[in-house]
N, C-alpha and C. Protein backbone atom coordinates (compact mmCIF):
# COMPACT_ATOMS: atom_id res chain seq x y z
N UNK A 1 0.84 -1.20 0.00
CA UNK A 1 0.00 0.00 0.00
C UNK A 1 0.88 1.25 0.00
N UNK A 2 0.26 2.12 -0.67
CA UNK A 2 1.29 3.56 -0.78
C UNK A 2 0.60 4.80 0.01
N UNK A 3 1.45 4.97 1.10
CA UNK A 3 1.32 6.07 1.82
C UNK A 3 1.65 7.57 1.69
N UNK A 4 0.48 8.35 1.61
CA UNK A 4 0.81 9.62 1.27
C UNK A 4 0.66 10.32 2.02
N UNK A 5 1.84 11.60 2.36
CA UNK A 5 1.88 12.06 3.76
C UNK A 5 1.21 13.42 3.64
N UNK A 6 0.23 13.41 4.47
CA UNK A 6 -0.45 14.60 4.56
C UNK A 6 0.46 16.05 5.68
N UNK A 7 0.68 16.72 4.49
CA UNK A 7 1.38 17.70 5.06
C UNK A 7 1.38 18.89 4.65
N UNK A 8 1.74 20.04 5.17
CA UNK A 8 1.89 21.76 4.74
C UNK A 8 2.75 21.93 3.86
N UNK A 9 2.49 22.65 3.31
CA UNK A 9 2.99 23.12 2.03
C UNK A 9 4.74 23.29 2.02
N UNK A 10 4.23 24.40 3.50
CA UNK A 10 5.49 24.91 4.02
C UNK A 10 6.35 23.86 4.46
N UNK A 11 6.18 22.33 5.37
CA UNK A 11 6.75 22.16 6.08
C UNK A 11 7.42 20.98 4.57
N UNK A 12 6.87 21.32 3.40
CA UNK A 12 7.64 20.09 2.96
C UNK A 12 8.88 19.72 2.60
N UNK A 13 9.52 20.91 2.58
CA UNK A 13 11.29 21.20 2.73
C UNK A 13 11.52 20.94 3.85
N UNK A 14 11.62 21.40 5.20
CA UNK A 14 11.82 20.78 6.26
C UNK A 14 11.80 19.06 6.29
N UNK A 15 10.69 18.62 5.90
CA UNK A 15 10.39 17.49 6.01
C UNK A 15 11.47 16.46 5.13
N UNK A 16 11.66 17.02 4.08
CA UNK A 16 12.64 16.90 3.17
C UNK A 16 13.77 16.36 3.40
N UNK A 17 14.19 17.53 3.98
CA UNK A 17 15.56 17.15 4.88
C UNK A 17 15.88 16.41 5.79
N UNK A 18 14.43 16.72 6.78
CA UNK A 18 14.66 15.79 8.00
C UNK A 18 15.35 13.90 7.45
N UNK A 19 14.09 13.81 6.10
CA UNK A 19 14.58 12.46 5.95
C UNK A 19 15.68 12.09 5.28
N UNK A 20 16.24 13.74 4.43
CA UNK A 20 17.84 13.23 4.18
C UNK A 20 18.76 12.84 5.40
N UNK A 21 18.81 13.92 6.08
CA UNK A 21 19.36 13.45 7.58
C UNK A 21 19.25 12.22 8.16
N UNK A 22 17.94 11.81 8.64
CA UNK A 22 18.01 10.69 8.78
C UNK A 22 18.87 9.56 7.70
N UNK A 23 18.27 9.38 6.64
CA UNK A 23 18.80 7.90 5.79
C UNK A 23 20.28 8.62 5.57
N UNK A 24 21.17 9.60 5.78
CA UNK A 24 22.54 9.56 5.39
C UNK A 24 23.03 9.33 6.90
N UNK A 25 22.56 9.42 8.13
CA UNK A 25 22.87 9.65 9.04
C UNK A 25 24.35 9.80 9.63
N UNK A 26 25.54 9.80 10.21
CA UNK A 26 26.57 10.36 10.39
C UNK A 26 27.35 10.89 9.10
N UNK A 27 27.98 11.71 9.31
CA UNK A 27 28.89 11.73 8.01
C UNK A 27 30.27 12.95 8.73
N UNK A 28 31.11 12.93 7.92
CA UNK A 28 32.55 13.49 8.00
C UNK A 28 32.29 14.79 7.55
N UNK A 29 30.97 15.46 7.09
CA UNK A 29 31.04 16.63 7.00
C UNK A 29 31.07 17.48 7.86
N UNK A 30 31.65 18.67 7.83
CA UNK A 30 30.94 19.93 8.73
C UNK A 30 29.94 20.41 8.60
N UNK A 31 29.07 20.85 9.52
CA UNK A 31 27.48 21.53 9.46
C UNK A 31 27.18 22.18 8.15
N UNK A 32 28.18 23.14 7.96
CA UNK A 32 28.27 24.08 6.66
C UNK A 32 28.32 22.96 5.29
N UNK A 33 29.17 22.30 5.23
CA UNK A 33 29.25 21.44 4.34
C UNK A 33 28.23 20.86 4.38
N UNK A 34 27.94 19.87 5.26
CA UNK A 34 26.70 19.16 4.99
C UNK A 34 25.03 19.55 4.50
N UNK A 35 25.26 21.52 4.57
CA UNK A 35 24.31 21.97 4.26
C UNK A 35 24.23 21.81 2.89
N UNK A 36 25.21 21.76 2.34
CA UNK A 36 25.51 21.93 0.88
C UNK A 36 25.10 20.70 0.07
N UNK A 37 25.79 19.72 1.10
CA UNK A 37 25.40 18.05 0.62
C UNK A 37 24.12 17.80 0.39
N UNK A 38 23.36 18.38 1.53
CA UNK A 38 21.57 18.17 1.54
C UNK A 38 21.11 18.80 0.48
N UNK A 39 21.12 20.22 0.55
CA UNK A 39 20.46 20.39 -0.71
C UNK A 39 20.81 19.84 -2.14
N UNK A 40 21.85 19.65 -2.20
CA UNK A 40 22.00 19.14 -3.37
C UNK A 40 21.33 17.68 -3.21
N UNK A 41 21.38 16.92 -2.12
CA UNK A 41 20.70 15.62 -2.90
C UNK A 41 19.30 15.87 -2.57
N UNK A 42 18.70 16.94 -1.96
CA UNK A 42 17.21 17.13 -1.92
C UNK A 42 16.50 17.93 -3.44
N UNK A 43 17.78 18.67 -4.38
CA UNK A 43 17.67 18.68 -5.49
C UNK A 43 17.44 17.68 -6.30
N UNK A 44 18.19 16.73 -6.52
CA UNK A 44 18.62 15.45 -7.25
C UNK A 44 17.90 14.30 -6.57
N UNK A 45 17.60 14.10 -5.77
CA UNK A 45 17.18 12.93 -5.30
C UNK A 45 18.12 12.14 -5.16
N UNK A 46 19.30 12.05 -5.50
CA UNK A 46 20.28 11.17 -5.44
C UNK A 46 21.79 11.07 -4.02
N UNK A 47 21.32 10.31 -3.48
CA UNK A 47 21.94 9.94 -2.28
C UNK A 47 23.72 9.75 -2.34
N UNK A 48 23.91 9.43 -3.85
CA UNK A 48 25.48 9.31 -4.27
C UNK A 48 26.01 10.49 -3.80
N UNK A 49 25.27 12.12 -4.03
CA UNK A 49 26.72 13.27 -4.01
C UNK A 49 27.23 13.04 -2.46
N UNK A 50 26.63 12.38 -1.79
CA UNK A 50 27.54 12.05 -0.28
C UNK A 50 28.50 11.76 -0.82
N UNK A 51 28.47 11.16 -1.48
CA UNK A 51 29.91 10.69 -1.77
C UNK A 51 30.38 11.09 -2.58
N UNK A 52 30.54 11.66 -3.74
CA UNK A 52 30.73 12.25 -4.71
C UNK A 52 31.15 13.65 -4.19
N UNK A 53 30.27 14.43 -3.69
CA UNK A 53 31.19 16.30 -3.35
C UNK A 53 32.23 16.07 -2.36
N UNK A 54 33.03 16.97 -3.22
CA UNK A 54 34.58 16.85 -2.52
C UNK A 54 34.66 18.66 -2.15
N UNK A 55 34.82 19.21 -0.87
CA UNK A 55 35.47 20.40 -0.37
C UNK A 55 36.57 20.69 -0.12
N UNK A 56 37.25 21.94 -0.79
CA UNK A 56 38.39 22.39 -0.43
C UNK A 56 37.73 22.93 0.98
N UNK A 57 38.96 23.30 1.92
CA UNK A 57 38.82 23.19 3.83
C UNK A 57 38.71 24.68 3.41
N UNK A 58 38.61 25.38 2.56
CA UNK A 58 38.45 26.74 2.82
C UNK A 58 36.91 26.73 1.83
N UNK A 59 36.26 26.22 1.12
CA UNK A 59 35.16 26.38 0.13
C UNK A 59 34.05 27.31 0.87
N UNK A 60 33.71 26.51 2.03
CA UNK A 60 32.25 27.05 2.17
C UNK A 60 32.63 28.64 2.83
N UNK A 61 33.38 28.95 3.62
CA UNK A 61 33.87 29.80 4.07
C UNK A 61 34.12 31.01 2.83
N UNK A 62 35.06 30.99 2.42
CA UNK A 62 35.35 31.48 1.65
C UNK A 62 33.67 32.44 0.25
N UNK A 63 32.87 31.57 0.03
CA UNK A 63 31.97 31.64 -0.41
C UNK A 63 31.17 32.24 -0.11
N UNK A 64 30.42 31.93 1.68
CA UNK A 64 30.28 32.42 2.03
C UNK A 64 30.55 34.00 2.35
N UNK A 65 31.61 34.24 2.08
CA UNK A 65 32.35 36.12 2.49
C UNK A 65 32.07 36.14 1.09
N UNK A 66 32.52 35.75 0.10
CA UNK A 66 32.41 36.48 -1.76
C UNK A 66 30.63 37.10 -1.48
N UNK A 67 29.69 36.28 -1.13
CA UNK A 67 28.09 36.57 -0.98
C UNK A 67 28.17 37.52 -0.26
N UNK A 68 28.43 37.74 1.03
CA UNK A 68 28.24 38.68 1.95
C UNK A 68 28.34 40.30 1.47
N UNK A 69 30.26 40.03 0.64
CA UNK A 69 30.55 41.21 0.56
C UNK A 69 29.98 41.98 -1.12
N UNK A 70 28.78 41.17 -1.24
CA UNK A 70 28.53 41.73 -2.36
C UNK A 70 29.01 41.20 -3.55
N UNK A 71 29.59 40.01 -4.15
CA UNK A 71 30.30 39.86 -5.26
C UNK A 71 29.50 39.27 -5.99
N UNK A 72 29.41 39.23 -7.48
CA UNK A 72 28.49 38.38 -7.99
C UNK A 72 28.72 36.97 -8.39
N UNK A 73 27.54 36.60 -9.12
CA UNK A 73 28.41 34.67 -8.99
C UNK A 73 27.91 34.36 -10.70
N UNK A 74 29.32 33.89 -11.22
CA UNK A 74 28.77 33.55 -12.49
C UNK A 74 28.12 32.10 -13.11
N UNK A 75 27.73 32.10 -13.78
CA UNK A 75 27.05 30.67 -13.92
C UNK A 75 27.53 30.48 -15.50
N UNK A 76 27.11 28.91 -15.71
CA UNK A 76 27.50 29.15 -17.17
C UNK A 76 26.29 28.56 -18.34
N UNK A 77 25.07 28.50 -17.64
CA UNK A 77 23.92 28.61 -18.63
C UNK A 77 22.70 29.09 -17.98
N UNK A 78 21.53 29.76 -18.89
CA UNK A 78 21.01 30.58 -18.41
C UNK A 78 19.88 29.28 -17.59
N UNK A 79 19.56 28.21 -17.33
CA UNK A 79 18.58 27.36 -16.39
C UNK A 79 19.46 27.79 -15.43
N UNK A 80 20.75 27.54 -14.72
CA UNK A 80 21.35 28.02 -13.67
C UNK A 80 21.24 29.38 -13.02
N UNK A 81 21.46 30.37 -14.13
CA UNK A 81 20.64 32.00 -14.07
C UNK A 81 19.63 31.82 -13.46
N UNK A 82 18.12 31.33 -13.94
CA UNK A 82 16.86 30.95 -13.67
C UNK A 82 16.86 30.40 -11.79
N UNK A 83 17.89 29.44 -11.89
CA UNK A 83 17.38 28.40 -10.34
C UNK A 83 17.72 29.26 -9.01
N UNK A 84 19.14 29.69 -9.43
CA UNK A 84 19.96 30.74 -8.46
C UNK A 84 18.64 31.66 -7.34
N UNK A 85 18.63 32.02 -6.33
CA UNK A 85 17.98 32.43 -5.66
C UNK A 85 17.90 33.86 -5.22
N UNK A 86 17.77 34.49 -6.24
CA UNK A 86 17.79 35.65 -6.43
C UNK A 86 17.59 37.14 -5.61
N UNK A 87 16.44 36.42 -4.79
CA UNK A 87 15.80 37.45 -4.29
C UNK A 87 16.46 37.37 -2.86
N UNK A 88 16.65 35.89 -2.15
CA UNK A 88 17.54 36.15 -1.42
C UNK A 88 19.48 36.84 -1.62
N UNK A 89 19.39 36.95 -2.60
CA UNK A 89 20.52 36.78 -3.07
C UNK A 89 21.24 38.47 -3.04
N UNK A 90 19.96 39.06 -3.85
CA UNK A 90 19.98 40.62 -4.03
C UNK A 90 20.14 41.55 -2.60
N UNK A 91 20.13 41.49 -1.32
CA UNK A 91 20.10 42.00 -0.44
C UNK A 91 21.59 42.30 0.02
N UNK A 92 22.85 41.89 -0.72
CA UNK A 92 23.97 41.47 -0.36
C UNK A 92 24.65 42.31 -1.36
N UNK A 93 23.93 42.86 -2.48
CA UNK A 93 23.80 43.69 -3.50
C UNK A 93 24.77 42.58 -4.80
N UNK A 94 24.98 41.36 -4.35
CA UNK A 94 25.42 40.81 -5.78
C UNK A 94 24.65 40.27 -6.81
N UNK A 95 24.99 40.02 -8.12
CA UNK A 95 23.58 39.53 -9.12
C UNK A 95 24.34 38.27 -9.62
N UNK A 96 23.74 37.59 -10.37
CA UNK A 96 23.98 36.24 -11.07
C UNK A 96 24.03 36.93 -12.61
N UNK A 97 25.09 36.50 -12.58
CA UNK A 97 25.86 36.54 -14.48
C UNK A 97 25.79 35.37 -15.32
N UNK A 98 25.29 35.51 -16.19
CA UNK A 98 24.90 34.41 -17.43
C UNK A 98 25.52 34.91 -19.09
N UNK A 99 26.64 34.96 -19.56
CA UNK A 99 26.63 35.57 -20.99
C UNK A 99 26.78 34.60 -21.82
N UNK A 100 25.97 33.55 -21.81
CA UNK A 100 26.04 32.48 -22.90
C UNK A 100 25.62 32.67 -23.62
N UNK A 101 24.15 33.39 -23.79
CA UNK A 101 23.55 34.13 -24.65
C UNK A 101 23.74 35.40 -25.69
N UNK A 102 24.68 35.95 -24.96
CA UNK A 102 24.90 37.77 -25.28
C UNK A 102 25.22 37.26 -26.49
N UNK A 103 25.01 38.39 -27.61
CA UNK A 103 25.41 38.15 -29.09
C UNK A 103 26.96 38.46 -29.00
N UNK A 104 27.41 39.44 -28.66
CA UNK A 104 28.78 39.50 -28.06
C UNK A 104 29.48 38.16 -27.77
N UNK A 105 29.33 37.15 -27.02
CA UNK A 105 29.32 35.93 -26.60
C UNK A 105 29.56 35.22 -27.76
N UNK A 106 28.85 35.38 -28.51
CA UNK A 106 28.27 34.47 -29.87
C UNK A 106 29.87 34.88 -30.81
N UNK A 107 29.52 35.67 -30.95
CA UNK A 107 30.78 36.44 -31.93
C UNK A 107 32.04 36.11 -31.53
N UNK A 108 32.45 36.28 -29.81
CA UNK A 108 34.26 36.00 -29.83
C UNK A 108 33.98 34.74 -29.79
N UNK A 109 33.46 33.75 -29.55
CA UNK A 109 33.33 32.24 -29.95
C UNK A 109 33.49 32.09 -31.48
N UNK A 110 32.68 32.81 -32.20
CA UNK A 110 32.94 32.13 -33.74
C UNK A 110 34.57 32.83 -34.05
N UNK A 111 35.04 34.22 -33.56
CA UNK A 111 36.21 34.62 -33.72
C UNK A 111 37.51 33.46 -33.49
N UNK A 112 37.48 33.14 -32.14
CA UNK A 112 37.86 32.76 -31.17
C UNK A 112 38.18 30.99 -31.53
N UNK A 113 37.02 30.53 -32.47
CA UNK A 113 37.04 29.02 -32.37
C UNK A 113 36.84 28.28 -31.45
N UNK A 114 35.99 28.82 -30.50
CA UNK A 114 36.02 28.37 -29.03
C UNK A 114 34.64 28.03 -29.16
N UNK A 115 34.07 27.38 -27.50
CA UNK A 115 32.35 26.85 -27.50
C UNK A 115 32.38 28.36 -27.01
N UNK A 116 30.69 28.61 -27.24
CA UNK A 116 30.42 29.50 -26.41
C UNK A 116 30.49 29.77 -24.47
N UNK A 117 30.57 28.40 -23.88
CA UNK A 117 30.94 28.49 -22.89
C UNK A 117 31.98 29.25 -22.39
N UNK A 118 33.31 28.92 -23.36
CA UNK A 118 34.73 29.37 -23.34
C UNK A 118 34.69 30.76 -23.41
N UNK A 119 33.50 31.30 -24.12
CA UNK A 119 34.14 32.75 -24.66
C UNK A 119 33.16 33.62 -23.38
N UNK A 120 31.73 32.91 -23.10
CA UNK A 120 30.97 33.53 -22.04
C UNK A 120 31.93 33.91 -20.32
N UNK A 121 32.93 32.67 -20.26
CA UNK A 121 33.89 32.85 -19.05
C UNK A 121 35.24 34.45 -19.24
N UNK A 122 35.17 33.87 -20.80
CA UNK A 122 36.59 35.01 -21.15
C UNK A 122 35.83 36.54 -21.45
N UNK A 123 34.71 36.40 -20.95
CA UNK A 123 34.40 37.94 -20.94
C UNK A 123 33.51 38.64 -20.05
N UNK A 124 33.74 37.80 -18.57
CA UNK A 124 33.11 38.21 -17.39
C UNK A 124 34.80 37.99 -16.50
N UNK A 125 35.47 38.30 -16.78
CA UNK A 125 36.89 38.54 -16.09
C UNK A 125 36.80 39.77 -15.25
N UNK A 126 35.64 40.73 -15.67
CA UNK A 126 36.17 42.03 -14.92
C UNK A 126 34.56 42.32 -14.08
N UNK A 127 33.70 41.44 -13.99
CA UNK A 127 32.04 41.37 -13.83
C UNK A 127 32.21 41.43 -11.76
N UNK A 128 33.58 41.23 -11.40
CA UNK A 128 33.50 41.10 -10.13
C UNK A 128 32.54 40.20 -9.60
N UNK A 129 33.23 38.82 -10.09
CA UNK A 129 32.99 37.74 -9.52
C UNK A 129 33.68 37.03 -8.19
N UNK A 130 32.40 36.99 -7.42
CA UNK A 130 33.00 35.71 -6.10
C UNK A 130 32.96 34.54 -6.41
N UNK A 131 32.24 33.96 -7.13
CA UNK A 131 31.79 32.50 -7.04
C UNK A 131 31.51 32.06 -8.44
N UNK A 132 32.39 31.40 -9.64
CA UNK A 132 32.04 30.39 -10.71
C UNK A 132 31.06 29.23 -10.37
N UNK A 133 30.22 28.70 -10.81
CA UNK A 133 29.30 27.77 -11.19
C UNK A 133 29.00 27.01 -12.15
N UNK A 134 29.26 26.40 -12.57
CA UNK A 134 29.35 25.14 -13.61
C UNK A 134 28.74 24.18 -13.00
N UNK A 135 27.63 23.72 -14.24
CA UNK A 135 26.74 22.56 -14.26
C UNK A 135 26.92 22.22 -15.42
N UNK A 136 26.71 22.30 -16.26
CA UNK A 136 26.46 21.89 -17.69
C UNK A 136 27.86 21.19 -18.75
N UNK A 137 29.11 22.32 -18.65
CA UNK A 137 29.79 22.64 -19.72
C UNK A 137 31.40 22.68 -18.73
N UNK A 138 31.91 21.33 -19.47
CA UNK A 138 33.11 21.12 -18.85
C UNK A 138 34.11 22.00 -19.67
N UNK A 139 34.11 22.64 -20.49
CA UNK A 139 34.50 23.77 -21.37
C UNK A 139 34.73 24.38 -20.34
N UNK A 140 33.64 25.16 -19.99
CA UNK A 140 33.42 26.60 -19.14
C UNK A 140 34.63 26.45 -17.89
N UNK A 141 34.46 24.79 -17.21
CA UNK A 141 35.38 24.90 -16.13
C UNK A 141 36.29 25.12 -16.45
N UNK A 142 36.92 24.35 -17.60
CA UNK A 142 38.22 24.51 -18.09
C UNK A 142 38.75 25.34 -18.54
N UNK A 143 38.35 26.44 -19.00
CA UNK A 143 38.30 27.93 -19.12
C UNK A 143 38.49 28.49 -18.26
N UNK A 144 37.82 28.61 -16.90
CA UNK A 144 37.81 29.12 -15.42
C UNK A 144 39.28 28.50 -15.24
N UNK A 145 39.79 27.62 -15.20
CA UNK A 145 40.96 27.26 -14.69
C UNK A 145 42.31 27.38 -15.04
N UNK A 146 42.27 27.69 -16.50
CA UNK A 146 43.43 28.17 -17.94
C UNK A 146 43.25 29.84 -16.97
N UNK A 147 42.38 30.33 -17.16
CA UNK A 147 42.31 31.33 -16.86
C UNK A 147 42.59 31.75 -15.26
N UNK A 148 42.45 31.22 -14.18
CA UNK A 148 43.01 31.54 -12.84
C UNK A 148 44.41 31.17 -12.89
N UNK A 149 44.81 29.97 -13.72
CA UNK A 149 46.22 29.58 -13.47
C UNK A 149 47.13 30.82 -14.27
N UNK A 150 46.67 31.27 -15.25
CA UNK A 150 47.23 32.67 -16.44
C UNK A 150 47.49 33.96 -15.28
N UNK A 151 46.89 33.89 -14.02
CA UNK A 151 46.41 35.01 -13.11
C UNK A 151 45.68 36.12 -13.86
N UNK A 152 44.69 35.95 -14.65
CA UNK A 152 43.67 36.57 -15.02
C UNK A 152 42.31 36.89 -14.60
N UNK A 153 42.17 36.06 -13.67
CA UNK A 153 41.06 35.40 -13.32
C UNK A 153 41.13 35.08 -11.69
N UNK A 154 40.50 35.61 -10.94
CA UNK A 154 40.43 35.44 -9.19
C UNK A 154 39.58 35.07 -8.65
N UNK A 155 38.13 34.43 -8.93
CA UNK A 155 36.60 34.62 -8.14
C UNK A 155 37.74 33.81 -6.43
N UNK A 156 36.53 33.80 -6.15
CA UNK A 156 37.30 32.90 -4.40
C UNK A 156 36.78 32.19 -4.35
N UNK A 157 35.55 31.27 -5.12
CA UNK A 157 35.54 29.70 -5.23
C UNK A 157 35.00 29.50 -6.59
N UNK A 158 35.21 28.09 -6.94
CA UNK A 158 35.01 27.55 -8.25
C UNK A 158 34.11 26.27 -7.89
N UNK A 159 32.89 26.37 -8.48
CA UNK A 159 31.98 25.03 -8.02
C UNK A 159 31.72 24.19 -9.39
N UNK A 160 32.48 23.20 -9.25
CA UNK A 160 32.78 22.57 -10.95
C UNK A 160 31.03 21.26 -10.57
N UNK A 161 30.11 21.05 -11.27
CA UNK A 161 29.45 19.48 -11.64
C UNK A 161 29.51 19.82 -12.76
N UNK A 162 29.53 19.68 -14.05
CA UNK A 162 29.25 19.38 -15.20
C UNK A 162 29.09 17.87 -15.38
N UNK A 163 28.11 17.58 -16.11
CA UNK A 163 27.89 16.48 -16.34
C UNK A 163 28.22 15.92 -17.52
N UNK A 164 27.99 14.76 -17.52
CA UNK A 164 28.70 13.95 -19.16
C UNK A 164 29.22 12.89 -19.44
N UNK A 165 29.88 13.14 -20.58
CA UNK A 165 30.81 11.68 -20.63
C UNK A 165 31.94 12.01 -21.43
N UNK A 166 32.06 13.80 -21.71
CA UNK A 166 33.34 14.13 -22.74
C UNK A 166 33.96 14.88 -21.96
N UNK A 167 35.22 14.50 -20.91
CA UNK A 167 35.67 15.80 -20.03
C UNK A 167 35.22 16.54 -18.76
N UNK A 168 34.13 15.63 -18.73
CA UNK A 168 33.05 16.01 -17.45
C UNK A 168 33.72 15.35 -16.28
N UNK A 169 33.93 14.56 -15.95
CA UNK A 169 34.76 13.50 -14.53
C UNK A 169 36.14 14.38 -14.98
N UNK A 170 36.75 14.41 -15.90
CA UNK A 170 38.77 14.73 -16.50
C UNK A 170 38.39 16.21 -15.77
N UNK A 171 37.71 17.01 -16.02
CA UNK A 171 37.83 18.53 -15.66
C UNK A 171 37.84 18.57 -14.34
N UNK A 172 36.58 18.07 -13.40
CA UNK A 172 36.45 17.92 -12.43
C UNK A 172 37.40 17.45 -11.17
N UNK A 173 38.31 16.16 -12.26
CA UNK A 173 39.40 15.71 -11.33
C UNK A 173 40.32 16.71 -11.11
N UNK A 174 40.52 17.21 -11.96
CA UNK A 174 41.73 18.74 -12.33
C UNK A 174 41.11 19.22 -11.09
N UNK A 175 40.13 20.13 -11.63
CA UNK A 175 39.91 21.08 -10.20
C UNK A 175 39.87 20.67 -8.53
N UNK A 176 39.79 19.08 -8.83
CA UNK A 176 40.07 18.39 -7.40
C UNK A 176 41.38 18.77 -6.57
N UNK A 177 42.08 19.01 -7.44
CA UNK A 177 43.69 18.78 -7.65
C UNK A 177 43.82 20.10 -7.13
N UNK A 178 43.00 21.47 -7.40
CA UNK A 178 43.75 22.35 -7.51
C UNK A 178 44.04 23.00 -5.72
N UNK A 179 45.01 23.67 -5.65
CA UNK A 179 45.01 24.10 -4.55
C UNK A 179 43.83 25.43 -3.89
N UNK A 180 43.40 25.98 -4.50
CA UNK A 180 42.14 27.42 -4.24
C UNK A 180 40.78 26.96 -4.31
N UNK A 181 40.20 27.31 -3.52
CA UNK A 181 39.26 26.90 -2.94
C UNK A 181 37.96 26.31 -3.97
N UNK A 182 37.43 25.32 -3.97
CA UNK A 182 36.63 24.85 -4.96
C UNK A 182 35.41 23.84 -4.25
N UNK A 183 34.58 23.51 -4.62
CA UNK A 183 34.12 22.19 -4.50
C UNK A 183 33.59 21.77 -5.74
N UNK A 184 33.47 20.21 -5.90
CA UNK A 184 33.23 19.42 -7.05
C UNK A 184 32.77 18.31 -6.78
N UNK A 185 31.91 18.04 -7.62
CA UNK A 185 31.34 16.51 -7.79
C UNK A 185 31.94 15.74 -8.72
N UNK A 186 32.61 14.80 -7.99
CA UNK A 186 33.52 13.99 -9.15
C UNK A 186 32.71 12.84 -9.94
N UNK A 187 33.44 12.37 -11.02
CA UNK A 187 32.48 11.26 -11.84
C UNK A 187 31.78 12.27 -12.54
N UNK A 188 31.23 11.10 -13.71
CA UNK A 188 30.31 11.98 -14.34
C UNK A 188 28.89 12.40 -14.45
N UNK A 189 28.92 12.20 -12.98
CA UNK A 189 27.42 13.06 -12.20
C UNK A 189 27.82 14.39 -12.05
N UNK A 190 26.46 14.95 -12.11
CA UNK A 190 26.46 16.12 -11.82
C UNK A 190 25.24 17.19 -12.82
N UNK A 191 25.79 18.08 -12.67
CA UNK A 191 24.34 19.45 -13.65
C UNK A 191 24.31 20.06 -13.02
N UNK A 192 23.42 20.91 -13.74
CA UNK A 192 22.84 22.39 -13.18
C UNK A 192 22.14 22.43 -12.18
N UNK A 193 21.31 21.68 -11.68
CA UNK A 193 20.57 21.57 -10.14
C UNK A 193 21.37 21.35 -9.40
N UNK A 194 22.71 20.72 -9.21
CA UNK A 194 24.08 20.30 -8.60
C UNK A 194 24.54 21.68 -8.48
N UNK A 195 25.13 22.39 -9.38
CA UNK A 195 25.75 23.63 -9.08
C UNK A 195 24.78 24.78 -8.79
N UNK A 196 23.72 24.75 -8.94
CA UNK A 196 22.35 25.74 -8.46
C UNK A 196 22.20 25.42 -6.93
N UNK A 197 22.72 24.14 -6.35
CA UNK A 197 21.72 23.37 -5.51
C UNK A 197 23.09 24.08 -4.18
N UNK A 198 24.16 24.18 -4.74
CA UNK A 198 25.55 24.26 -3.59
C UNK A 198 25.29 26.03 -3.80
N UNK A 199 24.93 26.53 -4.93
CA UNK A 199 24.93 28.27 -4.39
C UNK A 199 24.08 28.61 -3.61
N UNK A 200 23.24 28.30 -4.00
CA UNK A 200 21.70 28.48 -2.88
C UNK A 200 22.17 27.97 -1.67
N UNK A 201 22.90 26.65 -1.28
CA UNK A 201 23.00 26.82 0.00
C UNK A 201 23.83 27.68 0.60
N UNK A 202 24.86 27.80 -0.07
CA UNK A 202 25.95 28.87 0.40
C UNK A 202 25.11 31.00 0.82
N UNK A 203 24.31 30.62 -0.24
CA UNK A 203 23.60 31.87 -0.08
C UNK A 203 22.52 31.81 1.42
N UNK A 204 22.02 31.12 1.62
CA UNK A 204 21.38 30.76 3.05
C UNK A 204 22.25 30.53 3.81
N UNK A 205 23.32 30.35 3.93
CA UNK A 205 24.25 29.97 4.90
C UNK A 205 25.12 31.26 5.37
N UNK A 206 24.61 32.04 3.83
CA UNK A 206 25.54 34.08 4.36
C UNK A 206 24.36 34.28 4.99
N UNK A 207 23.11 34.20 4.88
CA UNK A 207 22.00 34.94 5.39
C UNK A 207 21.99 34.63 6.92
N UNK A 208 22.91 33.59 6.79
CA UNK A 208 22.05 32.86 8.68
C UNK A 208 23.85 33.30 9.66
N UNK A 209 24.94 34.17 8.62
CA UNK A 209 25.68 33.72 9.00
C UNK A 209 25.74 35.27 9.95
């Protein structure tokens, strides 16, 4: 028989969680971290990113202050634009950057020979970014990372999931590797609800902080 739980609207995020908590029950995260873990698998449904998100010891921290002090956070397709939490978000005075679209965008890519991912990263260098976001486009990370290692490029964290099967796990391992602050879902899990799912918490986590 299938039981359906009669409940408030409101409480069904709470409720949510409660039962991620429960069925993951102990784990090696920190509070902060583990906030990050939850939502993302209360995004996904999928119980793997326990195991799968990997934190640099400075990520959530670090992230945390880029939000606070106002910085904006770039993403690298516009559903990520869309999920990002905006309204909490705006009080901190930073916005969510998307130029995958811009015709500008379009153009140094066909110049360039590059995806549009590549060229949307190489022209938010000066957008005063805290926080990269990648779900989609293992390009984009790899771009973010040519580009911090060049010292062109500074946000104060890099949140790599792209998903796939071309470069999606290879990019991800890289940024595992790197020493500045990041988190990533390794393997080739991951997306845009993955990297939507870790800003939003980071953004509730400046609000409460």
């Amino acid at each position: 028989m299938v039981e359906i739980l009669d409940i408030a609207p409101e409480q069904i995020e709470p409720e949510s969680f409660r039962i991620i908590s429960e069925e993951l029950g102990p784990t090696s995260f920190s509070p902060q971290e583990f906030a990050v873990v939850q939502r993302t698998i209360h995004a996904t449904g999928d119980f793997s990113f326990a195991d799968n998100l990997r934190f640099h010891g400075d990520a959530v921290r670090v992230g945390i202050e880029a939000i606070r002090a106002g910085k904006n956070i770039l993403v690298d397709v516009n559903m990520a634009a869309s999920g990002v939490s905006k309204n909490l978000l705006a009080p901190f005075g930073g916005k969510v950057i998307c130029r995958i679209s811009e015709p500008e965008t379009v153009t140094l890519a066909r110049e360039k020979g590059t995806t549009r991912s590549d060229a949307a990263i190489a022209r938010s260098l000066e957008d005063n970014i805290g926080i990269v976001a990648v779900g989609n486009a293992p390009t984009a990370l790899l771009q973010t990372m040519e580009l911090v290692e060049a010292g062109l490029f500074a946000p104060e964290l890099i949140i790599g999931a792209p998903v796939g099967f071309v470069n999606a796990a290879e990019s991800k391992e890289l940024l595992a590797r790197k020493s500045y602050p990041h988190i990533v879902a390794l393997g080739r899990k991951g997306g845009t609800p993955v990297a939507v799912a870790a800003v939003n918490a980071l953004i509730r986590l400046a609000r409460a902080a």
